[in-house]
C-alpha atoms as a PDB file:
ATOM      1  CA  UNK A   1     -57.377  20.331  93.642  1.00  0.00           C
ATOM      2  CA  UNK A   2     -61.314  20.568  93.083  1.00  0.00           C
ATOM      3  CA  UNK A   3     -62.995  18.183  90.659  1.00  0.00           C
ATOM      4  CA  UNK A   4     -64.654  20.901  88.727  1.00  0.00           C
ATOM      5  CA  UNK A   5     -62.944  22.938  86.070  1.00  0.00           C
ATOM      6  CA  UNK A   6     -63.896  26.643  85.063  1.00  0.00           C
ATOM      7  CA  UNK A   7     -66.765  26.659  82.437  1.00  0.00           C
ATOM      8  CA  UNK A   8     -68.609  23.755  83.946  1.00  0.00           C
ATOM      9  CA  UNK A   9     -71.879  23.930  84.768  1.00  0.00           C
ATOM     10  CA  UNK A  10     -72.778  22.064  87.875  1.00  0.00           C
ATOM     11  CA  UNK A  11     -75.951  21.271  89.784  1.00  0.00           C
ATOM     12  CA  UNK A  12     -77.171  20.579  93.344  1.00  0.00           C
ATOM     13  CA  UNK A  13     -80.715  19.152  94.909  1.00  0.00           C
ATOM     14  CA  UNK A  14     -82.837  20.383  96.951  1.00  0.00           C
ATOM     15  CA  UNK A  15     -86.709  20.067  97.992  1.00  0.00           C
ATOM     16  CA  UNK A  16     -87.750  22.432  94.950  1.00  0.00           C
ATOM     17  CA  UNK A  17     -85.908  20.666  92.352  1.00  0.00           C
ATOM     18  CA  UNK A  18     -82.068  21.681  91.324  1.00  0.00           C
ATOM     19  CA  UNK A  19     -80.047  24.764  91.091  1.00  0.00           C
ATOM     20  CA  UNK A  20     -77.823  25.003  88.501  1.00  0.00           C
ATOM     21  CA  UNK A  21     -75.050  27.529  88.069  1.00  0.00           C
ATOM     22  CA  UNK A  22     -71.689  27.632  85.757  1.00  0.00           C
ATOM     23  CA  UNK A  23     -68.379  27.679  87.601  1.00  0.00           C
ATOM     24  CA  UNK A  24     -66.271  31.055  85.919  1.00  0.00           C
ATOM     25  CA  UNK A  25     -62.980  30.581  88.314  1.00  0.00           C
ATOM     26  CA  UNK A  26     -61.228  27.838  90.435  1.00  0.00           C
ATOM     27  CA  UNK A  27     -58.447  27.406  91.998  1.00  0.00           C
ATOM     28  CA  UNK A  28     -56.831  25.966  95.057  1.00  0.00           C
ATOM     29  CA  UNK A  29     -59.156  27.480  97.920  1.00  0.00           C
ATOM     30  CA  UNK A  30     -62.103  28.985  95.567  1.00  0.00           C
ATOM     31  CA  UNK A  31     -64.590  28.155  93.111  1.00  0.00           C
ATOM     32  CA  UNK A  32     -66.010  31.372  91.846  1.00  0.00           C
ATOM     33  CA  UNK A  33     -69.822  30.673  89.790  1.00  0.00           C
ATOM     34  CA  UNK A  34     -72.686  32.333  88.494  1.00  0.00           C
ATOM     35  CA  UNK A  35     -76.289  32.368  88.077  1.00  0.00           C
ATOM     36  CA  UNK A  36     -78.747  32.498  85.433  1.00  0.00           C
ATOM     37  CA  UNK A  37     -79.190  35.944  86.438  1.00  0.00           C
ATOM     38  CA  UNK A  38     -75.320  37.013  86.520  1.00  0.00           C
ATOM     39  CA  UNK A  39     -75.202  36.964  90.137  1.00  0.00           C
ATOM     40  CA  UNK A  40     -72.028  35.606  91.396  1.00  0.00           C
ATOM     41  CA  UNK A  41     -70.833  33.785  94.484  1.00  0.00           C
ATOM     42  CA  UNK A  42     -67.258  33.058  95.457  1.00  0.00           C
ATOM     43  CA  UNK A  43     -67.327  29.301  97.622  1.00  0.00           C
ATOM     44  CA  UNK A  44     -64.105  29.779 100.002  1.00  0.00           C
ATOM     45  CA  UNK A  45     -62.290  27.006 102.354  1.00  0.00           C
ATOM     46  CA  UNK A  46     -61.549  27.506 105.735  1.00  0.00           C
ATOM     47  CA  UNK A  47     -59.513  26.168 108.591  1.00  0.00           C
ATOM     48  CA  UNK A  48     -63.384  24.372 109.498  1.00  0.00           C
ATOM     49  CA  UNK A  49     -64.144  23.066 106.146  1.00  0.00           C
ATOM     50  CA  UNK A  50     -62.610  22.442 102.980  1.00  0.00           C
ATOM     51  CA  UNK A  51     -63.829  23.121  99.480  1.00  0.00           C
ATOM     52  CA  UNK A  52     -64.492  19.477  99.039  1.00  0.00           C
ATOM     53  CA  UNK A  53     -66.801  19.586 102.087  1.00  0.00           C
ATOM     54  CA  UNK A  54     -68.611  22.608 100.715  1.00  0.00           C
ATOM     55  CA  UNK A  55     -69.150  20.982  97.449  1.00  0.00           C
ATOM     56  CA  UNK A  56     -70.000  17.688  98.172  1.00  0.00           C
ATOM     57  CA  UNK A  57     -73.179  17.756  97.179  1.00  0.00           C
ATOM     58  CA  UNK A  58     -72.237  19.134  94.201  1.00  0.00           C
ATOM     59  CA  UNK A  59     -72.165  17.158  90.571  1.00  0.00           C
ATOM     60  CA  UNK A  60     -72.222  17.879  86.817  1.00  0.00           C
ATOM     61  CA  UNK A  61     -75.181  19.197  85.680  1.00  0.00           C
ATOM     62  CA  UNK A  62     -77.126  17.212  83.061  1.00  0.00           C
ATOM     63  CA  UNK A  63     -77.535  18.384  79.270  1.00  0.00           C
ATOM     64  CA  UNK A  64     -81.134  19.343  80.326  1.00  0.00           C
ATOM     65  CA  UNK A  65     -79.863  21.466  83.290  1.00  0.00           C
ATOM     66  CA  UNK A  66     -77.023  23.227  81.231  1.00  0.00           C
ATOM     67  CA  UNK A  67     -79.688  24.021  77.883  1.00  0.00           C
ATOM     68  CA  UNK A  68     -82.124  25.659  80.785  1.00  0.00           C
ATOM     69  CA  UNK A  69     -79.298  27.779  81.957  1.00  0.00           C
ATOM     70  CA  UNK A  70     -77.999  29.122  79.031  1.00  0.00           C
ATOM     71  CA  UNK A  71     -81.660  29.505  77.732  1.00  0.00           C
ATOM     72  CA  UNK A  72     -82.488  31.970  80.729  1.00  0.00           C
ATOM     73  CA  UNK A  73     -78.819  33.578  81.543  1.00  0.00           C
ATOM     74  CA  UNK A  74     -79.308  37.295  80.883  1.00  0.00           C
ATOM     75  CA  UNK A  75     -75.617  38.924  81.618  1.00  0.00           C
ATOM     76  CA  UNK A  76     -75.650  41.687  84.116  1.00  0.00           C
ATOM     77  CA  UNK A  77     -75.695  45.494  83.389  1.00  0.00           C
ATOM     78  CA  UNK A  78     -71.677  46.598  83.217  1.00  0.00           C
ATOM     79  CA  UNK A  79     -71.762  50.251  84.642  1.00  0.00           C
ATOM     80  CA  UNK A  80     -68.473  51.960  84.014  1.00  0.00           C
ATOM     81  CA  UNK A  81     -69.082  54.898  86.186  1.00  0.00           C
END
């Protein structure tokens, strides 16, 4: 099962700083997040790599990283038609 839980917000380096997203579903071959900007990604395993593999570089994200989310997360437009 994945270490992260649905809710979470969770971070991961790179050579600009961090990007940090909150997780919305997870389950046994998934982890479904979002962005600041509502954009959503689904992580998937496969036969090559598992969703541990994928998310290894992965980890929490710090109180800092989760205030500057929810400061700039704008949900997207819902269009019904």
């Amino acid at each position: 099962m994945s270490r992260f839980t649905e809710g979470q917000y969770v971070s991961w380096d790179h050579r600009d700083g961090a990007t940090t997203v909150q997780i919305t579903a997870v389950d046994r071959f998934h982890i479904t997040y979002r962005s600041a900007d509502d954009h959503r990604e689904i992580v998937n395993s496969t036969v090559f790599r598992s969703l541990s593999e994928k998310t290894a570089d992965w980890r929490p994200a710090t109180e800092e990283e989760a205030a500057a989310f929810k400061a700039r997360y704008r949900p997207g437009p819902e269009n019904w038609d």
